[in-house]
C-alpha atoms as a PDB file:
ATOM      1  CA  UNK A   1     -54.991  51.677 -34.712  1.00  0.00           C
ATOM      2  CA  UNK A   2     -54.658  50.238 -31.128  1.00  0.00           C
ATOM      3  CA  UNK A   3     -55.369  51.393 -27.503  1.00  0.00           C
ATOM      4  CA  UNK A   4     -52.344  53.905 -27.842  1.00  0.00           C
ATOM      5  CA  UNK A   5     -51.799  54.855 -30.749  1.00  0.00           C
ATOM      6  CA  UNK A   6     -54.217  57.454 -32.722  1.00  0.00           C
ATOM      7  CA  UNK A   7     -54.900  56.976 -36.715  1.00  0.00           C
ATOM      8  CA  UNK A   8     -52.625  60.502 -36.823  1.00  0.00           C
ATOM      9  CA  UNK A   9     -49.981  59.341 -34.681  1.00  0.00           C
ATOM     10  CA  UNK A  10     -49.328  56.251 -36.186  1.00  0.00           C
ATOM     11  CA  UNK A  11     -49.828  57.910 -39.480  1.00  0.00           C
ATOM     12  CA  UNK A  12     -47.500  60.523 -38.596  1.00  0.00           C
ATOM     13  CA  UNK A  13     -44.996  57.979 -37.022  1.00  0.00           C
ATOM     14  CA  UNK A  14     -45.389  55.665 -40.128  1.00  0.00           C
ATOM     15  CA  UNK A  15     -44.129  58.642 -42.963  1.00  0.00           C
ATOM     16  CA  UNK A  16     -40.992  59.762 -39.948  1.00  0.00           C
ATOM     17  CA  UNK A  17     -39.523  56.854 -40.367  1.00  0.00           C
ATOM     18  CA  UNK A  18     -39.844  56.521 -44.357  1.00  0.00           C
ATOM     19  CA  UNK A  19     -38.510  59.838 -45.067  1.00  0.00           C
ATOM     20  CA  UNK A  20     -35.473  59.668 -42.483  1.00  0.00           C
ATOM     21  CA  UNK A  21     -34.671  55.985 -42.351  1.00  0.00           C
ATOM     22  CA  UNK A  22     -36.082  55.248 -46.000  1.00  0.00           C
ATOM     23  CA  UNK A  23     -38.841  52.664 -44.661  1.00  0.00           C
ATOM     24  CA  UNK A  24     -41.565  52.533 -42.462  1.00  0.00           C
ATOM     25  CA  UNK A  25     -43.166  49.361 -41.306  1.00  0.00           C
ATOM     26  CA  UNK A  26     -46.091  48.361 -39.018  1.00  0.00           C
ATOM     27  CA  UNK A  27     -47.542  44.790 -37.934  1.00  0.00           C
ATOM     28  CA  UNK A  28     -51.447  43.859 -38.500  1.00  0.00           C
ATOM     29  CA  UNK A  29     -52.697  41.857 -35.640  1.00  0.00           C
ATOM     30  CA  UNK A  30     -55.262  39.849 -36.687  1.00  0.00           C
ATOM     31  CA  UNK A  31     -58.189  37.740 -34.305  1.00  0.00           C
ATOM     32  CA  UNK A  32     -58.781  33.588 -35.216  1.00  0.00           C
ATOM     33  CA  UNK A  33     -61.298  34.784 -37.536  1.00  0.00           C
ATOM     34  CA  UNK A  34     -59.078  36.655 -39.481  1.00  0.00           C
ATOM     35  CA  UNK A  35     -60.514  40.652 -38.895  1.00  0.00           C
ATOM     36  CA  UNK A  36     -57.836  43.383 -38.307  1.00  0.00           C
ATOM     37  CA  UNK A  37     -57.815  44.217 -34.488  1.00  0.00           C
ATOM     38  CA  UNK A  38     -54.830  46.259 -33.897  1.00  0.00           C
ATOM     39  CA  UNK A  39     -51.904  48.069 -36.064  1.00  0.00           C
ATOM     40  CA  UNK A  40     -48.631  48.095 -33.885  1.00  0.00           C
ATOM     41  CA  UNK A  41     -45.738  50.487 -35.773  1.00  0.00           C
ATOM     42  CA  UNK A  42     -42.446  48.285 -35.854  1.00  0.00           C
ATOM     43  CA  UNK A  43     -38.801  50.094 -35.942  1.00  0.00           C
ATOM     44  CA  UNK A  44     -36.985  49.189 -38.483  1.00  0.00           C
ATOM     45  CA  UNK A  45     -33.894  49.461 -37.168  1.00  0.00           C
ATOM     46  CA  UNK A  46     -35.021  45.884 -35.227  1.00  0.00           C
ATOM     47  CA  UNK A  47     -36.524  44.239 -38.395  1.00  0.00           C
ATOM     48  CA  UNK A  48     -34.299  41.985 -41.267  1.00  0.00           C
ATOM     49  CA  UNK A  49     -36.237  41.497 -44.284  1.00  0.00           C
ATOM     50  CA  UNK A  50     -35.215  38.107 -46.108  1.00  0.00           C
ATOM     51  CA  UNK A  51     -36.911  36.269 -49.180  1.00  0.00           C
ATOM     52  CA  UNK A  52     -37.107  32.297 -48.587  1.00  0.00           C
ATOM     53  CA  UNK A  53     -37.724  31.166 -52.138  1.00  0.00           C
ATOM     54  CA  UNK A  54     -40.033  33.475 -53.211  1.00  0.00           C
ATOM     55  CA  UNK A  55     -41.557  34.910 -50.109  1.00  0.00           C
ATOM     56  CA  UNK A  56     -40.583  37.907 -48.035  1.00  0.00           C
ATOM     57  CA  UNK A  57     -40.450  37.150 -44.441  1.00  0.00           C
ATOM     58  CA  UNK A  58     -39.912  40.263 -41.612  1.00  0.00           C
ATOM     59  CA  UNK A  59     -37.820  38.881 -38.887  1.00  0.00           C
ATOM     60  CA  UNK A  60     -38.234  41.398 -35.666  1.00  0.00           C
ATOM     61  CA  UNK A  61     -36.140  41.600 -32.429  1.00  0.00           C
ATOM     62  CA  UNK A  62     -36.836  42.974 -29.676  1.00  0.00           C
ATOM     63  CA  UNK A  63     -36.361  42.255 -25.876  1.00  0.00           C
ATOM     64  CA  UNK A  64     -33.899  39.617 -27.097  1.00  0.00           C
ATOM     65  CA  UNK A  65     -36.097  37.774 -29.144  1.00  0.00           C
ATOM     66  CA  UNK A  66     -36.910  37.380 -32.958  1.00  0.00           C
ATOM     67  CA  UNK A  67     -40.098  36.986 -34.150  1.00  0.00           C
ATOM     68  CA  UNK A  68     -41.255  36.016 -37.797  1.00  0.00           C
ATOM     69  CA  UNK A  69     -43.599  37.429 -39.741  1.00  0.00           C
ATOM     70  CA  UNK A  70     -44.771  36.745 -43.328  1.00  0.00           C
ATOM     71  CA  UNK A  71     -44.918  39.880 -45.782  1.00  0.00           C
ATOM     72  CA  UNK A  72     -49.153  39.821 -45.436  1.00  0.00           C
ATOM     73  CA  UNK A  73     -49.000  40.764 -41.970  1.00  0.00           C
ATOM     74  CA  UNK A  74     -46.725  43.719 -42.618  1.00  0.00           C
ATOM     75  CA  UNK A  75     -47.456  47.654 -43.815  1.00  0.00           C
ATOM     76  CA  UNK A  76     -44.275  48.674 -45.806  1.00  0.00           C
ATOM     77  CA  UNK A  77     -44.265  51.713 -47.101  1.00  0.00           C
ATOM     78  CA  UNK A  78     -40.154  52.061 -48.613  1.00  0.00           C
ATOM     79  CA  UNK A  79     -38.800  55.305 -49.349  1.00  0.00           C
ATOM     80  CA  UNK A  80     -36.818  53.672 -52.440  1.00  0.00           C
ATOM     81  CA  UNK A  81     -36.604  50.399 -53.402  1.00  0.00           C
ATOM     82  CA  UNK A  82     -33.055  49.151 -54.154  1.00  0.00           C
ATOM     83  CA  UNK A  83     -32.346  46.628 -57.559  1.00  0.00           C
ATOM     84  CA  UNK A  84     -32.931  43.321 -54.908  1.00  0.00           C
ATOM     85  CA  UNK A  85     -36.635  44.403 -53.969  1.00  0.00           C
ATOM     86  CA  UNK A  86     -35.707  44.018 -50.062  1.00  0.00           C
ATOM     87  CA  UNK A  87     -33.096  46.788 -49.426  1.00  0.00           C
ATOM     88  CA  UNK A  88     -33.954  50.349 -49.379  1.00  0.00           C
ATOM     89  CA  UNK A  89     -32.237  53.666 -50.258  1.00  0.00           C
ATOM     90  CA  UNK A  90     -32.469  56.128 -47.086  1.00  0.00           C
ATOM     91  CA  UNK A  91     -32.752  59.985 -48.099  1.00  0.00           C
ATOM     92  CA  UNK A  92     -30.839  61.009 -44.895  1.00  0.00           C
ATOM     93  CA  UNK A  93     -27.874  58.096 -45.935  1.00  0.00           C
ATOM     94  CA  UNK A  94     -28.382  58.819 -49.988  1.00  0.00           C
ATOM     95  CA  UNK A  95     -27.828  63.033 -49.681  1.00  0.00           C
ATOM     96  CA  UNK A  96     -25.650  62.918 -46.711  1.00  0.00           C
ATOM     97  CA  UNK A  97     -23.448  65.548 -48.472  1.00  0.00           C
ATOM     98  CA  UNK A  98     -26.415  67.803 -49.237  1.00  0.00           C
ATOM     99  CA  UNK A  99     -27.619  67.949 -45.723  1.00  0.00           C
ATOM    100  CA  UNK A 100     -24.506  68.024 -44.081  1.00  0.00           C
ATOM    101  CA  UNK A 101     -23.676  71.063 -45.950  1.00  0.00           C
ATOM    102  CA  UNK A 102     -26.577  72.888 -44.788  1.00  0.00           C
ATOM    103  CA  UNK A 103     -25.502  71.734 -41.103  1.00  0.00           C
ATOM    104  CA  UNK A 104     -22.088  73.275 -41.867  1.00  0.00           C
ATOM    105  CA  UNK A 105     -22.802  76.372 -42.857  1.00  0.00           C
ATOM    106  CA  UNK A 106     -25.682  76.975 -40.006  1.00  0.00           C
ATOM    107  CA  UNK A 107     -22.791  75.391 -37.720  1.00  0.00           C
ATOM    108  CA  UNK A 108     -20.427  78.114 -38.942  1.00  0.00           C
ATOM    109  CA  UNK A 109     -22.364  80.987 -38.840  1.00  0.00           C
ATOM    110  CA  UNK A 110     -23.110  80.312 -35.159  1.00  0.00           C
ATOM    111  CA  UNK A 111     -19.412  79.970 -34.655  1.00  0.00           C
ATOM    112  CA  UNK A 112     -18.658  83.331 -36.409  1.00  0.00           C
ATOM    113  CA  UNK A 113     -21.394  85.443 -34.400  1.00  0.00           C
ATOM    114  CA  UNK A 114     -21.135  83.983 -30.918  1.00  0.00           C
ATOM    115  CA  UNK A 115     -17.185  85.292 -31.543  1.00  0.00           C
ATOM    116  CA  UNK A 116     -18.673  88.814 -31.976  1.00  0.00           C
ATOM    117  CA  UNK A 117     -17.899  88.445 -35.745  1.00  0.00           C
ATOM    118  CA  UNK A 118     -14.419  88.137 -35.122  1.00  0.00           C
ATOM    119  CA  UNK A 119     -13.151  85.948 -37.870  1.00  0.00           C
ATOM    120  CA  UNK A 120     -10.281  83.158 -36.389  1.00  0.00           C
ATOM    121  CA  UNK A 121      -6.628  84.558 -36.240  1.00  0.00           C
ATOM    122  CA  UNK A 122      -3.413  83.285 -35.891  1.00  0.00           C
ATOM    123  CA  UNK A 123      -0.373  85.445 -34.026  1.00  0.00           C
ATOM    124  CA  UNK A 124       2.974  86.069 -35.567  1.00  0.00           C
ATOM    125  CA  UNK A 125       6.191  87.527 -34.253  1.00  0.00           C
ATOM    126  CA  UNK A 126      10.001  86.372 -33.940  1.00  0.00           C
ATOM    127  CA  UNK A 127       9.359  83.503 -32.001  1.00  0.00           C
ATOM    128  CA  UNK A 128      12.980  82.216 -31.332  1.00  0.00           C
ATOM    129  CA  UNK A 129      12.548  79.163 -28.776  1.00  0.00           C
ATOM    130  CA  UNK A 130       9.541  77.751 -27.517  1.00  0.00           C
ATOM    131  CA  UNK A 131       9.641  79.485 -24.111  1.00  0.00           C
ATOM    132  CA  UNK A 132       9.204  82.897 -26.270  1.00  0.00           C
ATOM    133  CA  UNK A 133       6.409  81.403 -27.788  1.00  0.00           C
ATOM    134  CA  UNK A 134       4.743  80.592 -24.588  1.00  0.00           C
ATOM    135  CA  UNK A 135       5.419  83.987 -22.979  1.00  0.00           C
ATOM    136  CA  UNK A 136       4.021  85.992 -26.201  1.00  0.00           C
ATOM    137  CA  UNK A 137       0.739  83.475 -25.751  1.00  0.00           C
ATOM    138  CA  UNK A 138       0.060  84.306 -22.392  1.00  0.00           C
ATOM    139  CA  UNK A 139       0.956  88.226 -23.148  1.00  0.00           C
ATOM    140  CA  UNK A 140      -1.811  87.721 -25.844  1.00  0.00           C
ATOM    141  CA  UNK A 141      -4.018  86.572 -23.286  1.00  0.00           C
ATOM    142  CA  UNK A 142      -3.821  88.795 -21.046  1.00  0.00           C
ATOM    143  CA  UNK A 143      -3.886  91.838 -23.659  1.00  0.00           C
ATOM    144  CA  UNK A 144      -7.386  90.193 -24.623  1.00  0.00           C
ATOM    145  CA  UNK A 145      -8.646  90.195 -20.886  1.00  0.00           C
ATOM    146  CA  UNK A 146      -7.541  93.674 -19.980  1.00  0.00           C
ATOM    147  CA  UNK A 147      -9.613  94.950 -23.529  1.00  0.00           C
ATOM    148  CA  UNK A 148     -12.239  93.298 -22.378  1.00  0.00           C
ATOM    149  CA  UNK A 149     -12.531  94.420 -18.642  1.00  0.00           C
ATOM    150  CA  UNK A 150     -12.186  97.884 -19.658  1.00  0.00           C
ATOM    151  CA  UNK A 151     -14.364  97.677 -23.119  1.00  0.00           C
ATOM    152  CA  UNK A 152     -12.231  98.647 -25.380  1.00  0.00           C
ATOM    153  CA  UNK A 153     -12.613  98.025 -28.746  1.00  0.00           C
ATOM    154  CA  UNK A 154      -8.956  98.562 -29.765  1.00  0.00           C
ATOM    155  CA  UNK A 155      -6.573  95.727 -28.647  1.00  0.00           C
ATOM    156  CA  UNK A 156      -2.892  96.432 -27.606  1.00  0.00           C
ATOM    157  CA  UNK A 157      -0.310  94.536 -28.901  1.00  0.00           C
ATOM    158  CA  UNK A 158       3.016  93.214 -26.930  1.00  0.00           C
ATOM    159  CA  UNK A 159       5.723  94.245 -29.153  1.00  0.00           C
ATOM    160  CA  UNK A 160       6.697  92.112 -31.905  1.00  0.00           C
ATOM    161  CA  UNK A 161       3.381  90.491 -31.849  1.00  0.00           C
ATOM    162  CA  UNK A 162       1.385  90.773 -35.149  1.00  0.00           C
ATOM    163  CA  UNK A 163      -2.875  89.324 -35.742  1.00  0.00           C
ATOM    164  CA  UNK A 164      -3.531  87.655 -39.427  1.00  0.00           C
ATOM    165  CA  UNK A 165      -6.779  86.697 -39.864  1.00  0.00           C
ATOM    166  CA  UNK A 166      -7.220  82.511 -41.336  1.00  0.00           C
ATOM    167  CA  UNK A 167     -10.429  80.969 -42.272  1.00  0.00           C
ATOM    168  CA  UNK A 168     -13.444  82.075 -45.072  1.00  0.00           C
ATOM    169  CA  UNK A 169     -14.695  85.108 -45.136  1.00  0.00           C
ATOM    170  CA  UNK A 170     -18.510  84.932 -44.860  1.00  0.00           C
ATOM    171  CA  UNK A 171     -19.130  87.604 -47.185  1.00  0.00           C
ATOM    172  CA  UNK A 172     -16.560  86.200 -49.723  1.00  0.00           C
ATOM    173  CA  UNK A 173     -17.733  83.167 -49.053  1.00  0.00           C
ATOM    174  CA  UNK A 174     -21.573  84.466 -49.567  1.00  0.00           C
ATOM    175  CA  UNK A 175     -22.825  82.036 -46.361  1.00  0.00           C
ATOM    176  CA  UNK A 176     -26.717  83.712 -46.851  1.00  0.00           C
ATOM    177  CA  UNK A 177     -27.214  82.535 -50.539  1.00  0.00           C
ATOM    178  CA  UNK A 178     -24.905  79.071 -49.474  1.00  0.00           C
ATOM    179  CA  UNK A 179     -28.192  78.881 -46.586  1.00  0.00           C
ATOM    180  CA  UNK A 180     -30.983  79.607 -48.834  1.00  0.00           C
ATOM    181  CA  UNK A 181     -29.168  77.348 -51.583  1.00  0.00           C
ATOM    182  CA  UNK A 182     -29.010  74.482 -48.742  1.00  0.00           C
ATOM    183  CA  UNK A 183     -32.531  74.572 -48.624  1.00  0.00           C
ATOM    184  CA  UNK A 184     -33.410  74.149 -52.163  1.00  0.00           C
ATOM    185  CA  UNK A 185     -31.297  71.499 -52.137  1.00  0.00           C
ATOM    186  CA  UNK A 186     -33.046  69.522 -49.168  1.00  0.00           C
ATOM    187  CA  UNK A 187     -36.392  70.561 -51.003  1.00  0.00           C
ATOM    188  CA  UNK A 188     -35.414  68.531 -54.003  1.00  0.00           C
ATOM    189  CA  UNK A 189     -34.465  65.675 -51.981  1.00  0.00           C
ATOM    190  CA  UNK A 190     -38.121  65.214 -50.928  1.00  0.00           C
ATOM    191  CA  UNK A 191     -39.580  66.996 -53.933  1.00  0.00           C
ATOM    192  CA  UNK A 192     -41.403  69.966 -52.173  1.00  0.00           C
ATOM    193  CA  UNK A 193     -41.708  73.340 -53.069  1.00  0.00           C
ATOM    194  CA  UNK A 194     -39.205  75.477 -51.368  1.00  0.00           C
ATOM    195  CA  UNK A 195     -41.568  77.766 -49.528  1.00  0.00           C
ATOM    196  CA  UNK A 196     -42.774  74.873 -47.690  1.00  0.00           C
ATOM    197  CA  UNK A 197     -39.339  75.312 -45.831  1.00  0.00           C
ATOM    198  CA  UNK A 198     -40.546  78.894 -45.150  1.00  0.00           C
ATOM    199  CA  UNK A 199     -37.992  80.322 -47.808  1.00  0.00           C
ATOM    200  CA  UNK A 200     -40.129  82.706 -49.746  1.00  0.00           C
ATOM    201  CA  UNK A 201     -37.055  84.227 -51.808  1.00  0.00           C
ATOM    202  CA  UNK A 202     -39.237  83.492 -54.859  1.00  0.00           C
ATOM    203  CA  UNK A 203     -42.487  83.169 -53.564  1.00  0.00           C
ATOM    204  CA  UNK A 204     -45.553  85.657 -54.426  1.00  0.00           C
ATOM    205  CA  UNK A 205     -49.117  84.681 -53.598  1.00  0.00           C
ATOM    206  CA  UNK A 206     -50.055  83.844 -57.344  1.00  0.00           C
ATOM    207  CA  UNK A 207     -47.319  81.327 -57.125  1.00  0.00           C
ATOM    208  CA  UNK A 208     -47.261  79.521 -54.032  1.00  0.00           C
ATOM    209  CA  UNK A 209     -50.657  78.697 -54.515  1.00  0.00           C
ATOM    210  CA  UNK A 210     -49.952  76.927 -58.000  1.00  0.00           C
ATOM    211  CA  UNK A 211     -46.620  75.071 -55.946  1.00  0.00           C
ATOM    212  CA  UNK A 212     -49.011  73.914 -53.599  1.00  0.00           C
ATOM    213  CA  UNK A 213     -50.775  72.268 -56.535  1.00  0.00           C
ATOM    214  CA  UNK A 214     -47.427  70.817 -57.668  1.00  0.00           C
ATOM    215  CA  UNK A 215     -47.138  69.557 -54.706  1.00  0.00           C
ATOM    216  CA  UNK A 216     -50.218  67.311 -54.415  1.00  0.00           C
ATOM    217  CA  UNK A 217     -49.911  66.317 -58.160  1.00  0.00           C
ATOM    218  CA  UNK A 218     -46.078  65.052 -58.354  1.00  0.00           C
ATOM    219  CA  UNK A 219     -45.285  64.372 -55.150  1.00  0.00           C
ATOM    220  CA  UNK A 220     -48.234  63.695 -52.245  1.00  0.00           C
ATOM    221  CA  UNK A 221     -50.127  61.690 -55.130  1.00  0.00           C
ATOM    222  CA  UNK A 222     -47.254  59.094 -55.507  1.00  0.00           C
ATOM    223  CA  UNK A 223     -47.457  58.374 -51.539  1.00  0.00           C
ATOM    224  CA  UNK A 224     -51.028  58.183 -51.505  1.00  0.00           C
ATOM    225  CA  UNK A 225     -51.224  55.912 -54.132  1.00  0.00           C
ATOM    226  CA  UNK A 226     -48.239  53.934 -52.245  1.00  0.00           C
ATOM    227  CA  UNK A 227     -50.234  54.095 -49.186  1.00  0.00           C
ATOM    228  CA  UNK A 228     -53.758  53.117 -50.649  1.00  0.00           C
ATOM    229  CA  UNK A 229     -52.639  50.573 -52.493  1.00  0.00           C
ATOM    230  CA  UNK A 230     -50.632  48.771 -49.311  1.00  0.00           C
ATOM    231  CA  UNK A 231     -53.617  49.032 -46.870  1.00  0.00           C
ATOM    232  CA  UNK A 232     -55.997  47.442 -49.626  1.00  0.00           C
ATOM    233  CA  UNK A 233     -53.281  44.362 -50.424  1.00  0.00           C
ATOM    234  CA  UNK A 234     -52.442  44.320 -46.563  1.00  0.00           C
ATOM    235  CA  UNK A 235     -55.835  44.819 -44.660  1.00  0.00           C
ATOM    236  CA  UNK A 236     -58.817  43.246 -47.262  1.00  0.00           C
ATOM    237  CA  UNK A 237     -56.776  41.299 -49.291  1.00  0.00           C
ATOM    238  CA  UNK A 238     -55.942  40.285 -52.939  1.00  0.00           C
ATOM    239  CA  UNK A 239     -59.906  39.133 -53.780  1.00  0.00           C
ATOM    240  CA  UNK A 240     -61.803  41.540 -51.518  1.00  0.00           C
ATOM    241  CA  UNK A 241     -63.105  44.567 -53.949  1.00  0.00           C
ATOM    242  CA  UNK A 242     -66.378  45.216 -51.397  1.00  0.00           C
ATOM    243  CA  UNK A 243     -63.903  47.063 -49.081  1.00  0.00           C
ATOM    244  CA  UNK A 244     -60.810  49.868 -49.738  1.00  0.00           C
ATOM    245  CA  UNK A 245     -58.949  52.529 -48.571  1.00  0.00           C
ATOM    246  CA  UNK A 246     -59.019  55.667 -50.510  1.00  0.00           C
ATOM    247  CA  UNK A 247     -57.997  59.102 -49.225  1.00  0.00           C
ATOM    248  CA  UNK A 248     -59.931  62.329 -50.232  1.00  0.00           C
ATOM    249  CA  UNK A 249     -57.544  65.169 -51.235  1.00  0.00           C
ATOM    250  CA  UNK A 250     -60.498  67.543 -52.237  1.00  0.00           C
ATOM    251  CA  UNK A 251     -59.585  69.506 -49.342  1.00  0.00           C
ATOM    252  CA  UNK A 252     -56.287  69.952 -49.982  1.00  0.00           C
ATOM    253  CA  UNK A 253     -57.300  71.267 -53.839  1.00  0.00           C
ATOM    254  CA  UNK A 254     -60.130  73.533 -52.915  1.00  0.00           C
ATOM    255  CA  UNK A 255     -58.459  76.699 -53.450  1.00  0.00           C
ATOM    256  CA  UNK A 256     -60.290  79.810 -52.213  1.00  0.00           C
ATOM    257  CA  UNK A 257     -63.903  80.323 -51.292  1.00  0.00           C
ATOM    258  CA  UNK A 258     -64.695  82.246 -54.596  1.00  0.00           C
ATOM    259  CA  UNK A 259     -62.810  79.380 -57.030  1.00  0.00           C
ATOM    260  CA  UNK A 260     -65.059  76.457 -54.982  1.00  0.00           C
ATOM    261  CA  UNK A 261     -68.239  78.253 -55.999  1.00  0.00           C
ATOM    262  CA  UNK A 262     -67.473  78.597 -59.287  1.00  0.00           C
ATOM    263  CA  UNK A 263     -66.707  75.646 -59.741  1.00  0.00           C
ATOM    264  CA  UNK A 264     -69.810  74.037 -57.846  1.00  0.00           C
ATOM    265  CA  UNK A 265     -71.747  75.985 -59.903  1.00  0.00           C
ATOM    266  CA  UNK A 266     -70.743  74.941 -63.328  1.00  0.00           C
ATOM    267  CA  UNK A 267     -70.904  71.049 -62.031  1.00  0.00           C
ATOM    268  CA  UNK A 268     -74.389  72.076 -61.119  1.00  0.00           C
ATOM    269  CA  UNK A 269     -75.301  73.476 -64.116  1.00  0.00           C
ATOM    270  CA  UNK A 270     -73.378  71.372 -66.308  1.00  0.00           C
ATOM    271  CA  UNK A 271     -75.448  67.970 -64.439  1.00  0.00           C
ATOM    272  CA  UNK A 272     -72.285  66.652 -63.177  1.00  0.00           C
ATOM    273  CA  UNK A 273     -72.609  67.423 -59.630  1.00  0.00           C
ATOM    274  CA  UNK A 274     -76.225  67.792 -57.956  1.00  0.00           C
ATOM    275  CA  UNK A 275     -77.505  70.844 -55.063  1.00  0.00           C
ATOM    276  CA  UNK A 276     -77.288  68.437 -52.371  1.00  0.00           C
ATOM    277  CA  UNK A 277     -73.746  66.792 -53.456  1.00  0.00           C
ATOM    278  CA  UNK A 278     -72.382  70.273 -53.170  1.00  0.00           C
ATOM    279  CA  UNK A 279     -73.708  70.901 -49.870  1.00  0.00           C
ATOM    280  CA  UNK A 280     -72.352  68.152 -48.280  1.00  0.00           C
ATOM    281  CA  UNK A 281     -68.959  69.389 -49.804  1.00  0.00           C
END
């Protein structure tokens, strides 16, 4: 798309920023006779979208300076449009709460285990004045270091001193199906099956390959319409139907080797689909 950036990169780069910041934008440089020369990917954390009448105009800063540019010139691929047309919802910002769960719980179960699964404790005893308190803390302390230097798994008490463990259990809390329930949730945000986060509780090798079908019908088909459908307004134009974008998915549906040939062989048979169209398939 220009001299550094790759069609992939900028691809890639372009889809980041829609599904973490909720949009992803990218300016079309154009030459004086009007053809396409470069694609340069904007941030959108730079760019304020505002409608003058009834254009949309991109206003860009960077290096201290704001430049213009009118909604033609601009790729915009939104997560979620909100009610005004401009504003957009972000699925980070929207399910917060879902992800930050799943950040808690991962969070907590590193907590747990790098403590030798020792859940948090608080220790009790006649504490009288808050010099006695002080003493029985650093009596504690030093009980803890001495089990430790000579590995002992039972730890001595100073008299009077008493351990009560305080926080969630993890196994009354059940923090393994809380993870694998996490990422279901995060699955649903973007709509994708949930062994594409590598959770294969429910996954067998009949169905995953059906999911992956799901997956291009209801949910890569609606960006790649998204996407087609802004390069061809963006890059040829409202009257240009000589020229378009269109991206071929028969890869991604080919299933197996045997299911292809069956398949080219009925088209062949059936006059829909000729030897030589198959072998360039």
């Amino acid at each position: 798309v220009n001299d550094e950036t790759s069609s992939f990169e900028w691809r890639k780069s372009l889809f980041e920023q829609v599904l973490t910041k909720g949009r992803g934008l990218s300016y079309i440089e154009r030459n004086q006779a009007g053809k396409v020369v470069n694609i340069w990917p904007l941030n959108p954390d730079n760019t304020t979208i505002e409608r003058r009448d009834v254009s949309k105009f991109y206003v860009y800063e960077a290096n201290g300076k704001k430049i213009t540019y009118s909604a033609k010139d601009i790729i915009d691929i939104p997560f979620m449009l909100q009610s005004d047309g401009i504003s957009v919802y972000s699925p980070i910002q929207k399910c917060a709460d879902a992800i930050g769960l799943a950040i808690a719980a991962t969070n907590y179960g590193s907590k747990f285990l790098s403590n030798g699964g020792v859940p948090p404790f608080a220790i009790t005893g006649n504490f009288t004045t808050a010099s006695a308190l002080e003493r029985a803390s650093k009596e504690f302390q030093e009980a803890i270091k001495k089990s430790a230097k000579e590995n002992k798994q039972a730890l001595v008490l100073p008299f009077g001193l008493d351990i009560k463990s305080i926080g969630g259990d993890p196994e009354k809390s059940q923090l393994v199906e809380l993870q694998r329930f996490s990422i279901e949730q995060v699955a649903r945000i973007y709509s994708i099956p949930p062994t594409f986060l590598q959770d294969l509780t429910h996954g067998t090798m009949s169905n995953t390959e059906q999911q992956h079908l799901h997956f291009m019908k209801h949910t890569l088909k609606r960006w790649i319409e998204q996407f087609e459908q802004e390069l061809n307004l963006k890059i040829f134009g409202r009257a240009n139907n000589r020229q378009y974008v269109e991206l071929n998915v028969d890869g991604l549906l080919r299933g197996d080797f045997p299911t292809r040939m069956e398949g080219y062989a009925k088209g062949i048979q059936n006059a829909i689909l000729t030897p030589s169209e198959v072998r360039e398939k």
